[in-house]
C-alpha atoms as a PDB file:
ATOM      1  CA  UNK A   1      -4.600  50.492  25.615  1.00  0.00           C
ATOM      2  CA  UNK A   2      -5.209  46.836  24.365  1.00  0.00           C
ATOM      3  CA  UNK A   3      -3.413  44.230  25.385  1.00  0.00           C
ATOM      4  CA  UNK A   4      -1.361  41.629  22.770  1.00  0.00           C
ATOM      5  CA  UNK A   5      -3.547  39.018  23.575  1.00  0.00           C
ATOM      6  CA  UNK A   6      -6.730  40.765  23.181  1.00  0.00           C
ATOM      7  CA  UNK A   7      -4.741  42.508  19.407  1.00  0.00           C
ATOM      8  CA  UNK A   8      -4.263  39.011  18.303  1.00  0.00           C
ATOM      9  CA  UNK A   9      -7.971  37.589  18.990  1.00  0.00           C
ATOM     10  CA  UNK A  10      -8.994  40.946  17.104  1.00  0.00           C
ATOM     11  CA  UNK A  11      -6.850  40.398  14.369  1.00  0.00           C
ATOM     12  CA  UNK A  12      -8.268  36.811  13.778  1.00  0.00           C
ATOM     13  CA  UNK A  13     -11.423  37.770  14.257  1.00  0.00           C
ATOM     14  CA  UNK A  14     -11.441  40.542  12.378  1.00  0.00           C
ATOM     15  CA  UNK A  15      -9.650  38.171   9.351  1.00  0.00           C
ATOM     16  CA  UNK A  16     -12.208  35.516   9.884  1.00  0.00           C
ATOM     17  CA  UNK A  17      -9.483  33.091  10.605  1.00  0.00           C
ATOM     18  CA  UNK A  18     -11.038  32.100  14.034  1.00  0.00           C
ATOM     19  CA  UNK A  19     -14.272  30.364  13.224  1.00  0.00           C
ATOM     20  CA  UNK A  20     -17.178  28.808  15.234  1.00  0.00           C
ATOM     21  CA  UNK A  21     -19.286  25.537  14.121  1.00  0.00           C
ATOM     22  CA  UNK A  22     -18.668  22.145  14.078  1.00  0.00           C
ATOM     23  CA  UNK A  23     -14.629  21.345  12.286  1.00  0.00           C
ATOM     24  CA  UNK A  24     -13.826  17.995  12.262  1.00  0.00           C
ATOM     25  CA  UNK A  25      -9.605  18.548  12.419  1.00  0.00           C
ATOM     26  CA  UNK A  26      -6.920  16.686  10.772  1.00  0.00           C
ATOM     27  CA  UNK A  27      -6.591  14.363  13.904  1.00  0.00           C
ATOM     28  CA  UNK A  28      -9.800  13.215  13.382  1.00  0.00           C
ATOM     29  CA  UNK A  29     -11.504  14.469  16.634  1.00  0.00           C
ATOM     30  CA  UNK A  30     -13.912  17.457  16.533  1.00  0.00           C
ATOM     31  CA  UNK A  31     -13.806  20.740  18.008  1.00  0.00           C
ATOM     32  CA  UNK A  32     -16.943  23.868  18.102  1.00  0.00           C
ATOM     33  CA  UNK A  33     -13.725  26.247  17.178  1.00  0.00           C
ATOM     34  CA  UNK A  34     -11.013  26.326  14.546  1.00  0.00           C
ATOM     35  CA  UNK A  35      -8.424  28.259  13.551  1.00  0.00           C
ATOM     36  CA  UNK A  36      -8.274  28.781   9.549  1.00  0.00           C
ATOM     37  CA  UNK A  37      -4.628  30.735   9.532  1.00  0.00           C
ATOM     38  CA  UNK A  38      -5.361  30.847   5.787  1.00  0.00           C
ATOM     39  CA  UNK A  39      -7.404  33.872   6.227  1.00  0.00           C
ATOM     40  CA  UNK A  40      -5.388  36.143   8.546  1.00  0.00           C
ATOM     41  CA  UNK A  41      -2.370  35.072   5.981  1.00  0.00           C
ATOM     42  CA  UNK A  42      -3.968  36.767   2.959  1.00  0.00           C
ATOM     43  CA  UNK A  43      -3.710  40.078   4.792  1.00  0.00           C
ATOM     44  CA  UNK A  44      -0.014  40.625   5.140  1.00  0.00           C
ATOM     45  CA  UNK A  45      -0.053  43.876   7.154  1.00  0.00           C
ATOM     46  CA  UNK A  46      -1.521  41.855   9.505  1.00  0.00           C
ATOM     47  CA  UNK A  47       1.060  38.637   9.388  1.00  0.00           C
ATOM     48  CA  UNK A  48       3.595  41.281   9.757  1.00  0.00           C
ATOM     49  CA  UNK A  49       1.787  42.877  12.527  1.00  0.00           C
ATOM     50  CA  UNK A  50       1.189  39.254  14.560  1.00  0.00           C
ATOM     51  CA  UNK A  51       4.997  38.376  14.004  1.00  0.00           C
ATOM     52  CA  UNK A  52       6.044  41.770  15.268  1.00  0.00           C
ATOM     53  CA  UNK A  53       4.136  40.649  18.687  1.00  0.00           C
ATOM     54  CA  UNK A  54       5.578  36.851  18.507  1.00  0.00           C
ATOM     55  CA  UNK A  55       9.272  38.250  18.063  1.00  0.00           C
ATOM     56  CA  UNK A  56      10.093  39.759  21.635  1.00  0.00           C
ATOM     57  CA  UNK A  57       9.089  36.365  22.366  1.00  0.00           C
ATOM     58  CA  UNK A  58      11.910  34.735  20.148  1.00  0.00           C
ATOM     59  CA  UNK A  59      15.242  37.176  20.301  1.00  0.00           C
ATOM     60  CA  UNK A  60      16.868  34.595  22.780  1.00  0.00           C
ATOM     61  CA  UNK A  61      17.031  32.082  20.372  1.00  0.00           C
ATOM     62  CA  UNK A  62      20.020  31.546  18.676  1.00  0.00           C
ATOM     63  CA  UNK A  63      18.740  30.193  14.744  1.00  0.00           C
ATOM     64  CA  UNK A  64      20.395  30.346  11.357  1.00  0.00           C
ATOM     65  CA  UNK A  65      17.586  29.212   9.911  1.00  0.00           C
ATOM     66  CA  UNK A  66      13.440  29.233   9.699  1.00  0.00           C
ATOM     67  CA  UNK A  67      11.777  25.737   8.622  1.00  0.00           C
ATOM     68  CA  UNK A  68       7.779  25.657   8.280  1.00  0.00           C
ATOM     69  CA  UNK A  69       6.071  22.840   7.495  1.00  0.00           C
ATOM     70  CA  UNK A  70       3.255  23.272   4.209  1.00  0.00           C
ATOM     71  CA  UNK A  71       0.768  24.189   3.939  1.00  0.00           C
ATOM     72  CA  UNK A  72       0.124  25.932   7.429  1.00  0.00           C
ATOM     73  CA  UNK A  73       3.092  27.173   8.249  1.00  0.00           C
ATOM     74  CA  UNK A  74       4.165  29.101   5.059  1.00  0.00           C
ATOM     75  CA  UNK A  75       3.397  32.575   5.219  1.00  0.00           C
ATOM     76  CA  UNK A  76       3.999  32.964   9.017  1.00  0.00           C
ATOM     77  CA  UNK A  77       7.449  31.560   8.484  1.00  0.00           C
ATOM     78  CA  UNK A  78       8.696  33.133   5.589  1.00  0.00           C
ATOM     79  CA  UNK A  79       7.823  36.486   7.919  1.00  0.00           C
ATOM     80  CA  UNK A  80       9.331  35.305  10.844  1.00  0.00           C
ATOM     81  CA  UNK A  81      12.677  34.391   8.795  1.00  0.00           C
ATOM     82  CA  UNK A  82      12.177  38.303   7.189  1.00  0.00           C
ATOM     83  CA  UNK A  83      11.752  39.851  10.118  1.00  0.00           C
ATOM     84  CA  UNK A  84      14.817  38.411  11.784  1.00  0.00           C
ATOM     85  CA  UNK A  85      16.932  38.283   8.434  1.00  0.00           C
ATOM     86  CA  UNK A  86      17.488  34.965   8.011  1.00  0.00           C
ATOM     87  CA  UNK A  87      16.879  31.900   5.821  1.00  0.00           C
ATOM     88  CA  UNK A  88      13.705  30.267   5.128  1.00  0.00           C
ATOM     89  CA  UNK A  89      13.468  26.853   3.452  1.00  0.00           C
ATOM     90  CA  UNK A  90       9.614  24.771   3.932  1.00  0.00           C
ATOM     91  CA  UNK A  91       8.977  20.875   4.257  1.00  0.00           C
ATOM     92  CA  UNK A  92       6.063  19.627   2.060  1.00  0.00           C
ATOM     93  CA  UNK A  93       3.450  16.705   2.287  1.00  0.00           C
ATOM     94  CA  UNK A  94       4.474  13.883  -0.124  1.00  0.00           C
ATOM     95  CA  UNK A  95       2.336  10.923   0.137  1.00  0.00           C
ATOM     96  CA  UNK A  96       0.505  12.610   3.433  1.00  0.00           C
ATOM     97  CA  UNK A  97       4.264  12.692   5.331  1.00  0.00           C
ATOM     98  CA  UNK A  98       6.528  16.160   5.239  1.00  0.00           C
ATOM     99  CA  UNK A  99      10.050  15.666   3.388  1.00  0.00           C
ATOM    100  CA  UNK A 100      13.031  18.362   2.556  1.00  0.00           C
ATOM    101  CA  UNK A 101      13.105  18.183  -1.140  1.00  0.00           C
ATOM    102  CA  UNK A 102      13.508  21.453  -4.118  1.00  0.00           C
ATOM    103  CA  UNK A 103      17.173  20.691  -3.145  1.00  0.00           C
ATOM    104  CA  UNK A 104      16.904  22.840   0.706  1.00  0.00           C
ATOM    105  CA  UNK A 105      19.971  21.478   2.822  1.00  0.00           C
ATOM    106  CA  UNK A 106      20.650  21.431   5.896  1.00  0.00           C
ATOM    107  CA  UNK A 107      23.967  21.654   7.498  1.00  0.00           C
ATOM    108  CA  UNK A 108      25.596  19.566  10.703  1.00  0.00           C
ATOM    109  CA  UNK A 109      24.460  21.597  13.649  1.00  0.00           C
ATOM    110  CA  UNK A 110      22.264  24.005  11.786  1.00  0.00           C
ATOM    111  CA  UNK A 111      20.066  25.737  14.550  1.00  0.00           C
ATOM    112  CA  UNK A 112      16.515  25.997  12.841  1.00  0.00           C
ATOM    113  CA  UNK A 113      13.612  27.002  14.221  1.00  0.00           C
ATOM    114  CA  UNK A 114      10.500  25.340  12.904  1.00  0.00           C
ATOM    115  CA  UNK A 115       7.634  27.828  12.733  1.00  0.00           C
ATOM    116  CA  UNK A 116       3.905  26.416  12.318  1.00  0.00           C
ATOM    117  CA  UNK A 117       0.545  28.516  11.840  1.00  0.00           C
ATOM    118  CA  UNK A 118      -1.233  26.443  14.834  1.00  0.00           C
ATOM    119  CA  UNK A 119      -0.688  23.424  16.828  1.00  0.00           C
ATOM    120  CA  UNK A 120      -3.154  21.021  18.195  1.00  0.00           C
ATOM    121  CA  UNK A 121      -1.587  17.581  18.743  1.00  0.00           C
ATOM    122  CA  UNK A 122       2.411  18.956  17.018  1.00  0.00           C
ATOM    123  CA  UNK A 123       1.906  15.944  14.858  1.00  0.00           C
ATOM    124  CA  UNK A 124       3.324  18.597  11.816  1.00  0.00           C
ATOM    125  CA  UNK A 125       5.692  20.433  13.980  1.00  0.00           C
ATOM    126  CA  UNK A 126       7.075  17.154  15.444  1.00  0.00           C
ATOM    127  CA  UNK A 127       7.478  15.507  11.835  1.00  0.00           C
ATOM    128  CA  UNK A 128       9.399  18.370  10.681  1.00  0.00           C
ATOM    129  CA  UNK A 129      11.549  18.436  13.981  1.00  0.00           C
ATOM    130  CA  UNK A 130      12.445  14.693  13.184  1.00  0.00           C
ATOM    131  CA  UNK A 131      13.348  16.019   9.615  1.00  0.00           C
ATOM    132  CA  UNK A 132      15.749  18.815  10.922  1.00  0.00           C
ATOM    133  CA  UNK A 133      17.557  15.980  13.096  1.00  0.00           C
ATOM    134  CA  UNK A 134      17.348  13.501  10.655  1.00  0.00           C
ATOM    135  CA  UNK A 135      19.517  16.178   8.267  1.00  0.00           C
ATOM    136  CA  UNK A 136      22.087  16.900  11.365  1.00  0.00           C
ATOM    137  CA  UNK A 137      20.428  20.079  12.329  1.00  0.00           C
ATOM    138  CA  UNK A 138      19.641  21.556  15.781  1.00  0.00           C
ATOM    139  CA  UNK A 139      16.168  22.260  16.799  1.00  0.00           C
ATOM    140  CA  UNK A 140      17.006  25.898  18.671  1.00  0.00           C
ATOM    141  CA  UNK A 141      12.813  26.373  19.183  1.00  0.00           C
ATOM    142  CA  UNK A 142       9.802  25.700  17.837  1.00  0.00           C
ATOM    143  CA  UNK A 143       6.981  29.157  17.692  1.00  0.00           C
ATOM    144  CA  UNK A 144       3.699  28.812  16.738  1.00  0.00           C
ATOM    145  CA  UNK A 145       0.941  31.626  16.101  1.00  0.00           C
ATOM    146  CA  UNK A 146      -1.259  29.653  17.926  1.00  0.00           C
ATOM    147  CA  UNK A 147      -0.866  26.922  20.689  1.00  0.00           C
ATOM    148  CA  UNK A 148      -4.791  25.135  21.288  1.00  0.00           C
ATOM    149  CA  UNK A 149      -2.940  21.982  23.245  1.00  0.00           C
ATOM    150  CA  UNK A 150      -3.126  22.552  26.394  1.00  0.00           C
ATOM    151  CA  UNK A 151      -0.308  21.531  27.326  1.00  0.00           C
ATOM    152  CA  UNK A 152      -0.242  18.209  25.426  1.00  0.00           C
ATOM    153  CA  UNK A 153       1.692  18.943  22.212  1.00  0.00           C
ATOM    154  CA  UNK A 154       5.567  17.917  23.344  1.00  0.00           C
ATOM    155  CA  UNK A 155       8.246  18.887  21.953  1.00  0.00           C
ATOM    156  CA  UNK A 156      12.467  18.477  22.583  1.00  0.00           C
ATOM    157  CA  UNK A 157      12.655  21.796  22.211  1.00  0.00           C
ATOM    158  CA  UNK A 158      10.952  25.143  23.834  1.00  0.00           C
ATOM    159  CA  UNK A 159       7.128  25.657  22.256  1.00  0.00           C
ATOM    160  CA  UNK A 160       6.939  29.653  21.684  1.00  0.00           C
ATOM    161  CA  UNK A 161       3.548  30.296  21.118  1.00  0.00           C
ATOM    162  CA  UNK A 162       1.751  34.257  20.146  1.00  0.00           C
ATOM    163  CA  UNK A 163      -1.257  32.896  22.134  1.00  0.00           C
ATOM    164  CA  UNK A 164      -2.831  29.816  24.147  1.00  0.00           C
ATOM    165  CA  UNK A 165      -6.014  29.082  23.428  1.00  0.00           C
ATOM    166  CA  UNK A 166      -7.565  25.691  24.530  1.00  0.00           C
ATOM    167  CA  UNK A 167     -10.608  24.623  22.890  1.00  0.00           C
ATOM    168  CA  UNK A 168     -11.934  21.138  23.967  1.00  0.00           C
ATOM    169  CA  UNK A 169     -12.162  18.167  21.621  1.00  0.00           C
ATOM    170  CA  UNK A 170     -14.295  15.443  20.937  1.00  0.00           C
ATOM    171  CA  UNK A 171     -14.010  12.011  19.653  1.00  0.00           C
ATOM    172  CA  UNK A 172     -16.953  12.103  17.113  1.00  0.00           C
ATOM    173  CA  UNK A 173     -18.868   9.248  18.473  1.00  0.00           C
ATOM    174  CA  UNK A 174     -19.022  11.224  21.920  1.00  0.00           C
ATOM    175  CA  UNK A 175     -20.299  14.881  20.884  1.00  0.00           C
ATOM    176  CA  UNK A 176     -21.950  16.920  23.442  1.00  0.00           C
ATOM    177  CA  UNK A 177     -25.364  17.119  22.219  1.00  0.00           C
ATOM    178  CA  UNK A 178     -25.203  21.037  21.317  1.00  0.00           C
ATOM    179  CA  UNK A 179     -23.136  19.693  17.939  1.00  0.00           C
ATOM    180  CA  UNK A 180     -24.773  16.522  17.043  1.00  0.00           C
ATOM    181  CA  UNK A 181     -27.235  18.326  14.934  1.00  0.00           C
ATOM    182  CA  UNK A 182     -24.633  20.729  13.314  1.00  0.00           C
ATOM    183  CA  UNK A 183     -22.878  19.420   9.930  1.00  0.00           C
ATOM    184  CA  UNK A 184     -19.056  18.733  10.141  1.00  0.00           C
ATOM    185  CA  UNK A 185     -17.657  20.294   7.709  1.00  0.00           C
ATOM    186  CA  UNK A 186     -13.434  19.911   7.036  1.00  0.00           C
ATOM    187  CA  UNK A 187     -11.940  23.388   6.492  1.00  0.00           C
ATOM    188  CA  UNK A 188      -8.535  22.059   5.712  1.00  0.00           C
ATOM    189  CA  UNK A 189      -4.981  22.148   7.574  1.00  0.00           C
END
């Protein structure tokens, strides 16, 4: 029988969403692995099938509400907020920063969970956490399909992640030599 973890690395595998090369990533370091979402979301069956392993993980948490931050988070949280029957409203880069606009409220002491695709550094995941407060909501949790920090994305609330998978990074005037030769090339976030 196959383990969840071992499922979910098939599943992006299979969906060509984990890829190998050189990526430089939206925090400007560089990594030999990357995690393109995007593909794995264009197979819904298989969304469904990764949220259906992420939920056991997330039926302590006590949320009204599902928030994902565009572009990455989209698909994976309008499942989550199916799955669990609740509502789903999305954040949205204006002028490179997320903002609540196409009229989505949020109510005094709201309990949202914020649901990205993948989270390196939680720069998204933390903007749209500061959005939720900013609004007078609660931040009940934030999940995440993937979680490549290692421990260094922080967040006030608890980090529920499908699977932890560290990749190292490099600043890209200190590659190991194995990449220097290899073109970066920016798959998008």
């Amino acid at each position: 029988m196959q383990s969840s973890q071992e499922e979910v690395l098939d599943i992006f595998k299979r969906t060509k969403a984990l890829l190998q090369g050189h990526f430089i990533l939206r925090s400007g370091l560089r990594s030999e692995y990357f995690f393109q979402c995007a593909q794995v979301c264009q197979h819904m069956s298989e969304v469904t099938r990764l949220i259906e392993l992420l939920s056991p993980k997330l039926k302590d948490l006590e949320f009204e509400t599902v928030l994902a931050p565009a572009m990455g988070g989209l698909v994976v949280g309008q499942e989550v907020a199916r799955q669990f029957d609740k509502r789903y409203i999305f954040v949205e880069k204006v002028d490179d920063k997320l903002e609540l606009r196409r009229g989505f409220k949020i109510a005094d002491g709201e309990k949202i969970l914020v649901v990205e695709d993948v989270v390196t550094r939680g720069g998204r995941a933390n903007e749209a956490v500061e959005i939720v407060k900013r609004n007078g909501g609660e931040v009940a949790g934030i999940a995440v399909l993937v979680d490549r920090s290692q421990g260094k994305a922080t967040f006030d609330a608890p980090l529920i992640s499908l699977l932890e998978m560290g990749f190292p990074t490099y600043d890209p005037d200190n590659l190991p030599d194995h990449l220097k030769d290899v073109p970066a090339v920016k798959p998008g976030s």
